[in-house]
C-alpha atoms as a PDB file:
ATOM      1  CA  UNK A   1      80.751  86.478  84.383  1.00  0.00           C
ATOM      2  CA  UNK A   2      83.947  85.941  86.132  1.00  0.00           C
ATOM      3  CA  UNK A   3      83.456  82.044  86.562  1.00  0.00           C
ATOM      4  CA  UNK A   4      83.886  80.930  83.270  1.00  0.00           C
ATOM      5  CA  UNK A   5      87.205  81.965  83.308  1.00  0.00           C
ATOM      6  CA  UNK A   6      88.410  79.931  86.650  1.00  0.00           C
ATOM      7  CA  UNK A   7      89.953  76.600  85.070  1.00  0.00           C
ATOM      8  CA  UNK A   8      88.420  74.857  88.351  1.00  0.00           C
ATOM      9  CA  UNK A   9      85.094  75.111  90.355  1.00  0.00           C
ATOM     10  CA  UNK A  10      85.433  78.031  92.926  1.00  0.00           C
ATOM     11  CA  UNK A  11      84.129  76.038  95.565  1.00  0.00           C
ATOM     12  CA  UNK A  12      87.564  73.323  95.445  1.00  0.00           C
ATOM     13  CA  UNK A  13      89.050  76.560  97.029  1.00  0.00           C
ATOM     14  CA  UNK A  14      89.444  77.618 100.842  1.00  0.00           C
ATOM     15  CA  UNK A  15      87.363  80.365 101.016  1.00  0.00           C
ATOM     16  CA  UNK A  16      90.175  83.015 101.716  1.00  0.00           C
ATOM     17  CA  UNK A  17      91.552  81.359  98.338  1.00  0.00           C
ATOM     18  CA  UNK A  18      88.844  81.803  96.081  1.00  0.00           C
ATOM     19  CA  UNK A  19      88.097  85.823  97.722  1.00  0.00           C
ATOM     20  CA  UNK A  20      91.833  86.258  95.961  1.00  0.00           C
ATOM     21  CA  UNK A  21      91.125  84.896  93.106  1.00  0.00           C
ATOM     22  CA  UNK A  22      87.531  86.901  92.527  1.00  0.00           C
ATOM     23  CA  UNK A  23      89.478  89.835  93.220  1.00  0.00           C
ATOM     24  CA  UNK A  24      92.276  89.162  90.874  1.00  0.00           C
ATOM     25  CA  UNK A  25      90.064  88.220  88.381  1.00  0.00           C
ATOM     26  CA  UNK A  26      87.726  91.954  88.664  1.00  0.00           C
ATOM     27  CA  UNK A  27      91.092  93.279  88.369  1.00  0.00           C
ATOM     28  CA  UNK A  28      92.043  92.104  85.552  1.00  0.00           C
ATOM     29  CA  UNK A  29      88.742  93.402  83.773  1.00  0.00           C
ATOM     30  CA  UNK A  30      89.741  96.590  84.535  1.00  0.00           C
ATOM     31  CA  UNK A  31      93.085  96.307  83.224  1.00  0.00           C
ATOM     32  CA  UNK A  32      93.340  93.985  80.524  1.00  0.00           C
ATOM     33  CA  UNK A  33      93.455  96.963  77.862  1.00  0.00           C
ATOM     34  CA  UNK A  34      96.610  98.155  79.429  1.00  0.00           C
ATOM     35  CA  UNK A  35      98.395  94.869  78.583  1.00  0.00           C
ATOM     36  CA  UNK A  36      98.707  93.460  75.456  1.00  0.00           C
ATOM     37  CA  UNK A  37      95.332  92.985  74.376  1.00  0.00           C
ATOM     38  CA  UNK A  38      94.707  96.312  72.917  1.00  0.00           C
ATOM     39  CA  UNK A  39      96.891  98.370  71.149  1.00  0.00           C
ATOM     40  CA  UNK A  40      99.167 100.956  73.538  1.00  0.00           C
ATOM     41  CA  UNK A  41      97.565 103.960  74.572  1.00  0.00           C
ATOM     42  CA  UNK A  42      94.399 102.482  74.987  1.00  0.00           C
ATOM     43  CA  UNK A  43      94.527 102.563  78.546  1.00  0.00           C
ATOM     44  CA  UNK A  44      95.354 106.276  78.360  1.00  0.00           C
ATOM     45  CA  UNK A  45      92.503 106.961  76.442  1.00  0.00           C
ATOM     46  CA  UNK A  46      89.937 105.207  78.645  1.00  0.00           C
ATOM     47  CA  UNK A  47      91.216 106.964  81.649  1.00  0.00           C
ATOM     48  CA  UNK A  48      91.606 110.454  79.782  1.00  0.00           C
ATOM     49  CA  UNK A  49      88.367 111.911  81.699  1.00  0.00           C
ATOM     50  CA  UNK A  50      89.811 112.881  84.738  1.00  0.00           C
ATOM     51  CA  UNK A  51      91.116 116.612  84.363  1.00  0.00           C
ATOM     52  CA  UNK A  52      94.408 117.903  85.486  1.00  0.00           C
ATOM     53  CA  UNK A  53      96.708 114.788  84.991  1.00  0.00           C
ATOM     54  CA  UNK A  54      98.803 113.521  82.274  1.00  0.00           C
ATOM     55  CA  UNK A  55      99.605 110.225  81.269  1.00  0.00           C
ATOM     56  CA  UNK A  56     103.443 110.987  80.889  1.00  0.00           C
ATOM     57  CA  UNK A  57     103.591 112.366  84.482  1.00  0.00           C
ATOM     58  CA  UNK A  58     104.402 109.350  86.503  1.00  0.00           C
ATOM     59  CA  UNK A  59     106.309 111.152  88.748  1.00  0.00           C
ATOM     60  CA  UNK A  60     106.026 110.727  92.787  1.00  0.00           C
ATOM     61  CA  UNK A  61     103.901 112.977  94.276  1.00  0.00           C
ATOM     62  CA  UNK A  62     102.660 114.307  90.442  1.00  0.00           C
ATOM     63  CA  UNK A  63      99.003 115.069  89.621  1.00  0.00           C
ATOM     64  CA  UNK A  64      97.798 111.564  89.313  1.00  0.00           C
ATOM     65  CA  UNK A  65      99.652 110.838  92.412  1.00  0.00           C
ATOM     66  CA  UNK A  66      97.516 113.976  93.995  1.00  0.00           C
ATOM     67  CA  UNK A  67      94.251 112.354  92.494  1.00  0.00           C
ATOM     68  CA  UNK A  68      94.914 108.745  94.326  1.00  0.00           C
ATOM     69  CA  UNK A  69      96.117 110.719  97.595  1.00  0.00           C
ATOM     70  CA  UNK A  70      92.742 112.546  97.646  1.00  0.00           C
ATOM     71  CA  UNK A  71      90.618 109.043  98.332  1.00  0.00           C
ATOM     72  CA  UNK A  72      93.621 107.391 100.557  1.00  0.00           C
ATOM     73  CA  UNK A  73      93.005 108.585 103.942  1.00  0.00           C
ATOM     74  CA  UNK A  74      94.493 107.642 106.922  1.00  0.00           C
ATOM     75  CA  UNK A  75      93.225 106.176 110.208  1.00  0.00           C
ATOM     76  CA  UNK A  76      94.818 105.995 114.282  1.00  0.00           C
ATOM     77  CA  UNK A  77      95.095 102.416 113.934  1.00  0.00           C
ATOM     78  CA  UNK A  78      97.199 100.205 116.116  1.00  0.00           C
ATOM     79  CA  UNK A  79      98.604 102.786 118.312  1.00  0.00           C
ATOM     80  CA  UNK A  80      99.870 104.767 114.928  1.00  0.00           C
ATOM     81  CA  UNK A  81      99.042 107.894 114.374  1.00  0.00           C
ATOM     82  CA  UNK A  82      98.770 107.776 110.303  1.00  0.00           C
ATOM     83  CA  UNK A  83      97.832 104.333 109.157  1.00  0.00           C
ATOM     84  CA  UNK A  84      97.347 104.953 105.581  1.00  0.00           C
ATOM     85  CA  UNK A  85      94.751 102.746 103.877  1.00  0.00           C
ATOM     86  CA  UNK A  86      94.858 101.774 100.383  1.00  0.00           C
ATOM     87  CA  UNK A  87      91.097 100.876 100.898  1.00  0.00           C
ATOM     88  CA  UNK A  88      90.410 104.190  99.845  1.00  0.00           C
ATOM     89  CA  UNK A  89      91.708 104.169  96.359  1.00  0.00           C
ATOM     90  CA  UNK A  90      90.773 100.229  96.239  1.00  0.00           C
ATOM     91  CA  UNK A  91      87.144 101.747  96.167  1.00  0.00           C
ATOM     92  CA  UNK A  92      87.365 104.370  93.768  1.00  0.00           C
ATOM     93  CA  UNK A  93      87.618 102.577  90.335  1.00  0.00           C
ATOM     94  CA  UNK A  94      89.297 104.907  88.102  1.00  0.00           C
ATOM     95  CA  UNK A  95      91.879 105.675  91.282  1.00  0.00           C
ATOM     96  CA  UNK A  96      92.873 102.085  90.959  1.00  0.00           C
ATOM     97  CA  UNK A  97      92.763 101.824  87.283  1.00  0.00           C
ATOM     98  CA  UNK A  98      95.390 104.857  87.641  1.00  0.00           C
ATOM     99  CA  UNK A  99      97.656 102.790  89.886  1.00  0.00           C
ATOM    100  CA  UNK A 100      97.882 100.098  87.990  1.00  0.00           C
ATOM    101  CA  UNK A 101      98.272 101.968  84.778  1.00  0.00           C
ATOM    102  CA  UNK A 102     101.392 103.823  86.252  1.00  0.00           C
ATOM    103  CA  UNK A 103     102.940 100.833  87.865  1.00  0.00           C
ATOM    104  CA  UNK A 104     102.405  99.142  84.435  1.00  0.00           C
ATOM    105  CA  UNK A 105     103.718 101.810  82.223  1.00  0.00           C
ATOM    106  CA  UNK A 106     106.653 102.077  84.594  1.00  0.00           C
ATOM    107  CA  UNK A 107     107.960  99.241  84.104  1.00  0.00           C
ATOM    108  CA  UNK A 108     107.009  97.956  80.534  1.00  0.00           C
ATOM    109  CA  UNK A 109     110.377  98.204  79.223  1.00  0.00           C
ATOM    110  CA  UNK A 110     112.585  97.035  81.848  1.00  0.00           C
ATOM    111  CA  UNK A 111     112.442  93.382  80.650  1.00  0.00           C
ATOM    112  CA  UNK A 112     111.592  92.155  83.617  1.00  0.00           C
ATOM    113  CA  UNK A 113     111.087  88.389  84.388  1.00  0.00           C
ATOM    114  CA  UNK A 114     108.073  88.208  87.250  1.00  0.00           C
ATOM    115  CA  UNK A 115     107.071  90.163  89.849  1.00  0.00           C
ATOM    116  CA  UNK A 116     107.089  89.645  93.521  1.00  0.00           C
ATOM    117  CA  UNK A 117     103.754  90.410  95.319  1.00  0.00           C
ATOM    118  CA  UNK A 118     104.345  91.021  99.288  1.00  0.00           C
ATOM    119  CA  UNK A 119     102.137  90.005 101.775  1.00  0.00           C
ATOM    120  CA  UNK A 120      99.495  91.078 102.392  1.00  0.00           C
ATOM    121  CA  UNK A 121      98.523  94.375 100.284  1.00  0.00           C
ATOM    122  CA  UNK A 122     101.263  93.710  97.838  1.00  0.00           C
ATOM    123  CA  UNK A 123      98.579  90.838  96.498  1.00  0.00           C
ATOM    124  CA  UNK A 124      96.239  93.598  95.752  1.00  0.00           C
ATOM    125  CA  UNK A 125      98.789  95.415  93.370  1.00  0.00           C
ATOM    126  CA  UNK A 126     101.093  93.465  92.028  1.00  0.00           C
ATOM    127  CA  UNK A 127      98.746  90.357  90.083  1.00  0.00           C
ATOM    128  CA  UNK A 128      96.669  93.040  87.939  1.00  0.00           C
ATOM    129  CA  UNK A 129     100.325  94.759  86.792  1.00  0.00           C
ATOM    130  CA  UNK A 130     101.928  91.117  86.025  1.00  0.00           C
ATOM    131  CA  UNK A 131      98.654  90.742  84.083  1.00  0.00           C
ATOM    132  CA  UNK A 132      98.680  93.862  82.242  1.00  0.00           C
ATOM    133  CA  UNK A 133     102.758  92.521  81.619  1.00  0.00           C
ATOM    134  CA  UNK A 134     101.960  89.316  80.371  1.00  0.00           C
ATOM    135  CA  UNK A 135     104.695  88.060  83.465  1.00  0.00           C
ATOM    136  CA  UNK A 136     104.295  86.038  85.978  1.00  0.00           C
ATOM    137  CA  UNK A 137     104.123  86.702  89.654  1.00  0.00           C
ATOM    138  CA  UNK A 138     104.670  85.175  93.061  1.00  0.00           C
ATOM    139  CA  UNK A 139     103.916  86.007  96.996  1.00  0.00           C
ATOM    140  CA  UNK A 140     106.325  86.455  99.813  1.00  0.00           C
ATOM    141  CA  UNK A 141     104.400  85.309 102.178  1.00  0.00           C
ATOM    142  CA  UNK A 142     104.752  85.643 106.437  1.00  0.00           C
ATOM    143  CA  UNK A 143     106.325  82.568 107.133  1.00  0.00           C
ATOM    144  CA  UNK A 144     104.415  79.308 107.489  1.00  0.00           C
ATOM    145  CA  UNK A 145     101.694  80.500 105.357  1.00  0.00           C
ATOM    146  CA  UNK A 146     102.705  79.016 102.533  1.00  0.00           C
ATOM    147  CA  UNK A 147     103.660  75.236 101.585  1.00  0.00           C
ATOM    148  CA  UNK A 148     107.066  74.149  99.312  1.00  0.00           C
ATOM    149  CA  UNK A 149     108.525  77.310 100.073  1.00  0.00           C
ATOM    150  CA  UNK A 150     111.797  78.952 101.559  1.00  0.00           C
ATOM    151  CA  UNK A 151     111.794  80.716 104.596  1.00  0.00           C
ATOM    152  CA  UNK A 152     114.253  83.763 105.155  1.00  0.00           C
ATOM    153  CA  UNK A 153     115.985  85.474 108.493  1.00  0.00           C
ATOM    154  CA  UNK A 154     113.816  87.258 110.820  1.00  0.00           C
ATOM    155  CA  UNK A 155     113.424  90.977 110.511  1.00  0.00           C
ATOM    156  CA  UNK A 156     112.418  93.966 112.310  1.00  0.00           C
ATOM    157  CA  UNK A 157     109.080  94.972 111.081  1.00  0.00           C
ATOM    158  CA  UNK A 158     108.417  98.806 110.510  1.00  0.00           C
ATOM    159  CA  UNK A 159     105.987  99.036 113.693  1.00  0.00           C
ATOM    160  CA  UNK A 160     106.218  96.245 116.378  1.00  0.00           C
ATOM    161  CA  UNK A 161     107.776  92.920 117.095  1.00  0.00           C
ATOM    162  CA  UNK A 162     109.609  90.719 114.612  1.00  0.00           C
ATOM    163  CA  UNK A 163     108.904  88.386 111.585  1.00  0.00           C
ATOM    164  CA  UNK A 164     109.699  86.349 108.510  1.00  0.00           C
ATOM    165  CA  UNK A 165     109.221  86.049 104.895  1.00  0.00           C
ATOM    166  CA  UNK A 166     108.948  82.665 102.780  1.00  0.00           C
ATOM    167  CA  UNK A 167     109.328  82.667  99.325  1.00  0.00           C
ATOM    168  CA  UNK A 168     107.948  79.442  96.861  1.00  0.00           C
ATOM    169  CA  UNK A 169     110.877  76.966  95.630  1.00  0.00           C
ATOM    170  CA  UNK A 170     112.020  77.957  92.153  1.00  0.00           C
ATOM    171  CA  UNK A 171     109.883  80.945  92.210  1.00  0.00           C
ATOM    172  CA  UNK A 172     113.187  82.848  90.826  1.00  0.00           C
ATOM    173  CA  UNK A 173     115.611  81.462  88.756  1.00  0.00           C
ATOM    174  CA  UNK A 174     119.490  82.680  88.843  1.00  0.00           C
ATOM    175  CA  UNK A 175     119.889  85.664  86.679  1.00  0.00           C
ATOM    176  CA  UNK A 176     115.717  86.704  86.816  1.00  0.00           C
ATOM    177  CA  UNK A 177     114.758  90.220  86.788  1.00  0.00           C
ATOM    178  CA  UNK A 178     112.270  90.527  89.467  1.00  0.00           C
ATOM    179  CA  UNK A 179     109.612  93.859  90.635  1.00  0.00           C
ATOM    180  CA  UNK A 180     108.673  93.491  94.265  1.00  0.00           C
ATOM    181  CA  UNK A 181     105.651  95.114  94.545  1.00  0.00           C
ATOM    182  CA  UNK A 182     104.050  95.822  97.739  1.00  0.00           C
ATOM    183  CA  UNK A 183     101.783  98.824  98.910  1.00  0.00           C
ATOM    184  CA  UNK A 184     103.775 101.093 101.756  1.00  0.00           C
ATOM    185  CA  UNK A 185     107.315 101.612 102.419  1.00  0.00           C
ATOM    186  CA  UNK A 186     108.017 102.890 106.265  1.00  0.00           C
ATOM    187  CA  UNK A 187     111.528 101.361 107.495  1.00  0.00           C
ATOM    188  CA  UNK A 188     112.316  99.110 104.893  1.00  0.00           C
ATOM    189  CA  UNK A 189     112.376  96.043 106.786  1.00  0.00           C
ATOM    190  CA  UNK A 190     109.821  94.050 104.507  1.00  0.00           C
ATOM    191  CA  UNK A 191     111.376  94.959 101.365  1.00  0.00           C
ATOM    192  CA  UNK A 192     114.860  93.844 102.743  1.00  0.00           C
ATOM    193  CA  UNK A 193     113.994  91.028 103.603  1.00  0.00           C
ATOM    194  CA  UNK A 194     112.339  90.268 100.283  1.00  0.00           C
ATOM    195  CA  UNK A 195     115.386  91.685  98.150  1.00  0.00           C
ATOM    196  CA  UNK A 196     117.655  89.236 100.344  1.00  0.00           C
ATOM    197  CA  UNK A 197     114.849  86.233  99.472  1.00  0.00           C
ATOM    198  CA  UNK A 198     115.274  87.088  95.791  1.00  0.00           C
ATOM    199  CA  UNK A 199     119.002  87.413  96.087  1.00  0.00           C
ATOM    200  CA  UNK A 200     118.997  84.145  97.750  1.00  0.00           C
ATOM    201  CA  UNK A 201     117.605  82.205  94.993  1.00  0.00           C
ATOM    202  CA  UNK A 202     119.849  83.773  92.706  1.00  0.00           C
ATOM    203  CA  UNK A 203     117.938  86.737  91.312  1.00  0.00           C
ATOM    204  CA  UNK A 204     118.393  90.665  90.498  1.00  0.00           C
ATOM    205  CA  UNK A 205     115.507  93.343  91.880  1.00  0.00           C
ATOM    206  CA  UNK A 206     114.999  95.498  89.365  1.00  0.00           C
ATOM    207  CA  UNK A 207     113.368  98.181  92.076  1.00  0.00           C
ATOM    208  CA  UNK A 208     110.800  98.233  95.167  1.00  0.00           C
ATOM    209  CA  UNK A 209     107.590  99.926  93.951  1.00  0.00           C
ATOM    210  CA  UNK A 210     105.150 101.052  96.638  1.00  0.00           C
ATOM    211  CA  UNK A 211     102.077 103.247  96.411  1.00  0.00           C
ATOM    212  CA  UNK A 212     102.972 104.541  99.430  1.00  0.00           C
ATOM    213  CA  UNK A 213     106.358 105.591 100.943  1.00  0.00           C
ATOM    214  CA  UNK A 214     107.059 107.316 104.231  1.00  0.00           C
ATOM    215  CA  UNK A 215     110.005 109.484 103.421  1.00  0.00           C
ATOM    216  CA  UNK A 216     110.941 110.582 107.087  1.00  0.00           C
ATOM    217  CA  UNK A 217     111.627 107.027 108.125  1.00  0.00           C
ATOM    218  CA  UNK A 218     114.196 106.849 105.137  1.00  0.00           C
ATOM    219  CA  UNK A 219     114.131 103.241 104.256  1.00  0.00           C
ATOM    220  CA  UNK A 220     117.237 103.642 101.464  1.00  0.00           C
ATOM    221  CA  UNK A 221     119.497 104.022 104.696  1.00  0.00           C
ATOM    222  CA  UNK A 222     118.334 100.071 105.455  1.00  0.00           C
ATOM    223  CA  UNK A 223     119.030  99.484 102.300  1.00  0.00           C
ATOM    224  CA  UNK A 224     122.256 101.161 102.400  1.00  0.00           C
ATOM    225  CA  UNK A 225     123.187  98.941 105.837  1.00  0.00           C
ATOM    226  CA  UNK A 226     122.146  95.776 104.826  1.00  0.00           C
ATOM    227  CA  UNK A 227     124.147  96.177 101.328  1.00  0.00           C
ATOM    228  CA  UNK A 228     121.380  96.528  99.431  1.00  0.00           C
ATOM    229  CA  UNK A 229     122.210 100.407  98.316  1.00  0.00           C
ATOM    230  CA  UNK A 230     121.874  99.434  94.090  1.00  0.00           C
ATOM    231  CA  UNK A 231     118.361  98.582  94.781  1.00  0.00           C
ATOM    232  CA  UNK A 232     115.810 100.835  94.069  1.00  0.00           C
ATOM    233  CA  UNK A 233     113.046 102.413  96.147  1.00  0.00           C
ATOM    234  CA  UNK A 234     110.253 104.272  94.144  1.00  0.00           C
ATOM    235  CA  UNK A 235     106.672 105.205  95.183  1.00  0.00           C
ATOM    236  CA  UNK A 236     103.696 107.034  93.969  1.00  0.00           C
ATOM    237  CA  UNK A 237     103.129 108.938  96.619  1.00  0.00           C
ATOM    238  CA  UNK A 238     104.399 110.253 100.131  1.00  0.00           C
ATOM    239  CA  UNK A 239     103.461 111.272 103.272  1.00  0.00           C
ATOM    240  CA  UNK A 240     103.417 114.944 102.091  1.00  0.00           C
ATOM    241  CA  UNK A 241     100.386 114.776  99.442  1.00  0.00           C
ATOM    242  CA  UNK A 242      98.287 112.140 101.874  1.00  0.00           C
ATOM    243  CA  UNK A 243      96.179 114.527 103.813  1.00  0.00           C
ATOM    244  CA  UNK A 244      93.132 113.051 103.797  1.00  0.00           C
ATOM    245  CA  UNK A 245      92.003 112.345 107.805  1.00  0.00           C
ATOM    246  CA  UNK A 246      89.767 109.508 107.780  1.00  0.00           C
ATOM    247  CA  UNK A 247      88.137 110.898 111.524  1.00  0.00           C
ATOM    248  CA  UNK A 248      87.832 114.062 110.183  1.00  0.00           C
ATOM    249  CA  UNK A 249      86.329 113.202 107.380  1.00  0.00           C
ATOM    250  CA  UNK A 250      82.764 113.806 107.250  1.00  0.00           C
ATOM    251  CA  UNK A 251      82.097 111.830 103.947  1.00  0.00           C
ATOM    252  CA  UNK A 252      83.797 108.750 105.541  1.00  0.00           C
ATOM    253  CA  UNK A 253      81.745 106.506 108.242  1.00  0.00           C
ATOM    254  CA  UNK A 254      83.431 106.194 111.055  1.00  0.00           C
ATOM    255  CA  UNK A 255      80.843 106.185 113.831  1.00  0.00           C
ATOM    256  CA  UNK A 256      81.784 103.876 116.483  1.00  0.00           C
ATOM    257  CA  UNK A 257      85.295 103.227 115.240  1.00  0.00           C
ATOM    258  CA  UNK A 258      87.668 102.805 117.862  1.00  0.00           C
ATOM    259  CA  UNK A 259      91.670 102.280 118.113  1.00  0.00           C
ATOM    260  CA  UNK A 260      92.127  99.273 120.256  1.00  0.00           C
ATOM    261  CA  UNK A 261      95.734 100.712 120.475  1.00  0.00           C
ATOM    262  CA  UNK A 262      97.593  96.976 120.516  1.00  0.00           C
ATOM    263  CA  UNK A 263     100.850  96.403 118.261  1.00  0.00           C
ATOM    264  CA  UNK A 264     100.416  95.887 114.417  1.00  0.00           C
END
């Protein structure tokens, strides 16, 4: 049902390409009556089964945030302790419908210009909330995985090792209002380096949404360092409400899962 809507044949596409672009496009399904192709509060009513949340309660850590946090568990993974994985809510329909529709009612009126979608999970979030916007979006992307694009200073990433973003020429314009979307916030070290892409080219972050934000690693203090302090940082949910142990689990597989321990 999906491929009538591709305006070329899905097999002209890499095949880590076209897996985006399937996904995007399920997304979208799922979304499309938040956006502008139903009348507001549509959304709200198809979601309106799930007890004990309310649609004006976007708040951090609120009900709805407790409903996503109770299918997001978190793993040992890569020598850390609490690797939280979005897979959880990614497999729970109306979890992710919820995400999206908070995200998306967040930011309806801030007359935004595009959003930023940050590699890798970032991709999985951001493209169903520009939908539901009627904006476009772009990737900041590790560097050298994109082509025609502009690469920024290396940064410290939140676990191991260092990196870089790239961001695609005349993907912001001066004066643009961008959302950088992206799906965990530990140090800050991604985000900051994809405020100072965005600044580079001229535009204005309107905020840094995450689903996720680790609150004792205090990522506003980068912020604060690297001048950035007027930006933003806002999450659905913390550390606190994500208590779900993916080992401990009994209702999650896990048999013969093992932590191979190396850097992330």
């Amino acid at each position: 049902r999906l491929r009538p809507l591709l305006p070329f044949p899905p097999s002209s596409l890499h095949p880590r390409q076209s897996g985006l672009v399937l996904l995007v496009l399920a997304l979208w399904t799922s979304v499309a009556a938040c956006g502008v192709q139903k009348p507001a509060g549509a959304c709200s009513a198809m979601t309106s089964m799930i007890p004990g949340t309310s649609r004006e309660e976007y708040t951090q850590d609120g009900p709805i945030a407790q409903r996503i946090a109770n299918v997001t568990p978190f793993f040992p993974f890569k020598g850390i302790e609490r690797f939280y994985d979005i897979g959880g809510f990614m497999r729970d329909p109306e979890a992710l419908r919820l995400v999206v529709e908070v995200l998306t009612n967040r930011y309806r009126d801030q007359e935004l210009t595009s959003i930023g979608c940050i590699d890798a999970r970032g991709f999985v979030l951001g493209p169903p909330v520009a939908l539901a916007l009627g904006l476009p979006c772009f990737m900041l992307r590790k560097k050298g995985k994109m082509p025609n694009a502009i690469t920024g200073k290396a940064y410290s990433k939140e676990y191991a090792g260092d990196d870089s973003l790239s961001i695609p020429r005349g993907a912001v314009q001066p004066g643009d209002r961008v959302l950088l979307i992206d799906d965990l916030v530990a140090t800050g070290g991604t985000l900051a380096a994809s405020v100072e892409l965005v600044h580079l080219m001229g535009g204005v972050v309107v905020e840094c949404a995450c689903a996720v934000e680790l609150r004792f690693l205090n990522a506003s203090k980068l912020f604060e360092e690297k001048g950035f302090g007027q930006v933003p940082i806002w999450a659905l949910m913390s550390e606190e409400i994500l208590q779900l142990d993916g080992i401990a689990d009994s209702s999650i597989p896990t048999e013969g899962y093992v932590d191979d321990g190396e850097a992330h």
